[in-house]
Protein backbone atom coordinates (compact mmCIF):
# COMPACT_ATOMS: atom_id res chain seq x y z
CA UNK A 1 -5.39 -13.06 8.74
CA UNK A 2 -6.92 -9.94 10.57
CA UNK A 3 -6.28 -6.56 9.27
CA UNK A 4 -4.47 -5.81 12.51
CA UNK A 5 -2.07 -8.74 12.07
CA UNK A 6 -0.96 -7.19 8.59
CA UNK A 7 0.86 -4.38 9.94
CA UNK A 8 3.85 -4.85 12.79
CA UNK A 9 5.97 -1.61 14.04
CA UNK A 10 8.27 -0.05 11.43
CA UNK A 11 11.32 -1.75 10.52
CA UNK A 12 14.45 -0.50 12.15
CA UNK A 13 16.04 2.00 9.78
CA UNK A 14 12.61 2.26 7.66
CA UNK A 15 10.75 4.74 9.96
CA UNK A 16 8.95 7.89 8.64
CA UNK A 17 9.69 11.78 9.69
CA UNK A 18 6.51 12.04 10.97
CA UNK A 19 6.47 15.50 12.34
CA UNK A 20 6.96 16.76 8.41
CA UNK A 21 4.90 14.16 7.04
CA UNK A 22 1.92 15.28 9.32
CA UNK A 23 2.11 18.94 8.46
CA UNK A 24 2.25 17.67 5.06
CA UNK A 25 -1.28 16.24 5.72
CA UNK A 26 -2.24 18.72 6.88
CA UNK A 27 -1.28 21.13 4.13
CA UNK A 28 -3.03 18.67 1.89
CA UNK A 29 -6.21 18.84 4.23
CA UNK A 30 -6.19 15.39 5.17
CA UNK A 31 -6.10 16.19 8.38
CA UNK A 32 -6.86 19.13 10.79
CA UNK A 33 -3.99 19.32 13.42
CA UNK A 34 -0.63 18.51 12.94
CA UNK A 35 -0.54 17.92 17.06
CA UNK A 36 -2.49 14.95 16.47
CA UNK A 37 -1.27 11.49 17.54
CA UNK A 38 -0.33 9.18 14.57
CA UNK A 39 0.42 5.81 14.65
CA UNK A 40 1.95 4.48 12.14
CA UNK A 41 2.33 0.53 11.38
CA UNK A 42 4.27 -0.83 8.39
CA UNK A 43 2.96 -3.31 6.23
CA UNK A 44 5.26 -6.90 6.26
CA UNK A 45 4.67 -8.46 2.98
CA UNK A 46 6.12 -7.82 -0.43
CA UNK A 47 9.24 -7.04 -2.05
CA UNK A 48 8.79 -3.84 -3.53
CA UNK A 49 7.95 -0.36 -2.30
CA UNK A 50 7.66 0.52 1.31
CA UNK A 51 4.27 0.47 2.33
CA UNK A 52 3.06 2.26 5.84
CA UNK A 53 -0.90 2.76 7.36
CA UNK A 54 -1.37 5.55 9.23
CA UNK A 55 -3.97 6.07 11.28
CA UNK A 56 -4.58 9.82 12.67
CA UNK A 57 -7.65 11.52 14.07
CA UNK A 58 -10.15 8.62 12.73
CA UNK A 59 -8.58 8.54 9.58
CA UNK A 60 -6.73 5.58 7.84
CA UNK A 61 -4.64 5.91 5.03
CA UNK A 62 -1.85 3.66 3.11
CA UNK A 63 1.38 5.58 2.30
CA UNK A 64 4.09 4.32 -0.51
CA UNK A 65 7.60 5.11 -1.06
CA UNK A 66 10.11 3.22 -2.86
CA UNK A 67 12.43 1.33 -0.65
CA UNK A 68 15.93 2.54 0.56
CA UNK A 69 18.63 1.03 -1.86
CA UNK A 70 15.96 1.20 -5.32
CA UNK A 71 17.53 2.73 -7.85
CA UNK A 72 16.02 6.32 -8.78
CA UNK A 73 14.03 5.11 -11.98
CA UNK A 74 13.34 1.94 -10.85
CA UNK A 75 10.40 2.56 -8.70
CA UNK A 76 8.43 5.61 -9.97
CA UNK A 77 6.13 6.88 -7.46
CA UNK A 78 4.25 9.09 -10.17
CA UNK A 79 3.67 6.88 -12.56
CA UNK A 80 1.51 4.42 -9.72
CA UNK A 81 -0.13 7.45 -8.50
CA UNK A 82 -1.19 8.18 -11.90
CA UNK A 83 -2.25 4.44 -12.88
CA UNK A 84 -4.81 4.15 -9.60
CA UNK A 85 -6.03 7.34 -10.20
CA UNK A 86 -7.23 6.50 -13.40
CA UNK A 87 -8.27 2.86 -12.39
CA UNK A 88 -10.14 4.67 -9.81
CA UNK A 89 -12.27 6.52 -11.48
CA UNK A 90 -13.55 3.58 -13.65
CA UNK A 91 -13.71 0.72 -10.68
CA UNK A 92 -14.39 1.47 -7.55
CA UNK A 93 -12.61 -1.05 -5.65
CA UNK A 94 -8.91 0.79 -6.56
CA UNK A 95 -8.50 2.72 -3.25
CA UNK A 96 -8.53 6.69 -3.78
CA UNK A 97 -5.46 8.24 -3.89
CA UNK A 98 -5.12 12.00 -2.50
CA UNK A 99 -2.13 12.89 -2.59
CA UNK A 100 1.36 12.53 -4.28
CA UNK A 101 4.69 14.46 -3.06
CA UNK A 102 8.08 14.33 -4.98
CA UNK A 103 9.50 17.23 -2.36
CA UNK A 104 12.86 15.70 -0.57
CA UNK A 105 12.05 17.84 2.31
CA UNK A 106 9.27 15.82 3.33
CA UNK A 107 10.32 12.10 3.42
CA UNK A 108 13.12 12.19 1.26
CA UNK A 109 11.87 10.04 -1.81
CA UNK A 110 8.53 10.52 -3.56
CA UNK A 111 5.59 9.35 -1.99
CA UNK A 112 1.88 8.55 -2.59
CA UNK A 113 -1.25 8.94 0.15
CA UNK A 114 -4.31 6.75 -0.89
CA UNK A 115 -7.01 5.57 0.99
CA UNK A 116 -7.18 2.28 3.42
CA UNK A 117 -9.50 -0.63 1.75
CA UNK A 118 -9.79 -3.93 3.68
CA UNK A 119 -9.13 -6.86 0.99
């Protein structure tokens, strides 16, 4: 299966804000103008957290957020950020994670940013 085939639109009812979540990026330097077009697909498989690729002035990243009825403990968005971080750093074929937000402003829920890797 193609990368391209792995993401469909976002789910009804499982979209991002994506005017706050790009001047998030932006705050975060990942990108350089929050008036930049984003498209965002939404990853189909799995059963647990909510996973999105956004693509944005060249740029491909993976974004994570628990999913909409998880309990508050049940899915900690820290604690993953933390882990691949650390994996990261001692085998390079754990995607890069840049950035981690727990502000409700922004999307709600907790999130992680971490680079794209085909595979």
């Amino acid at each position: 299966m193609s990368e391209k085939e792995l993401t469909k639109p976002v789910r009804k009812g499982e979209e991002l804000n994506e005017k706050d979540l790009k001047r998030y990026l932006l705050r975060r330097g990942l990108i350089q103008d929050e008036k930049s077009e984003m498209l965002v697909g939404q990853f189909q498989n799995g059963y647990s957290n909510l996973t999105y690729q956004l693509t944005i002035e060249d740029k491909e990243f993976v974004l994570r957020r628990p999913p909409f009825s998880a309990p508050k403990r049940g899915h900690d968005m820290g604690r993953e950020f933390k882990v691949l971080d650390a994996l990261h750093s001692v085998f390079d074929k754990i995607p890069e994670v840049f950035a981690y937000a727990e502000d409700p402003k922004i999307l709600g829920v907790p999130f992680y940013i971490m680079e794209k890797v085909d595979g």
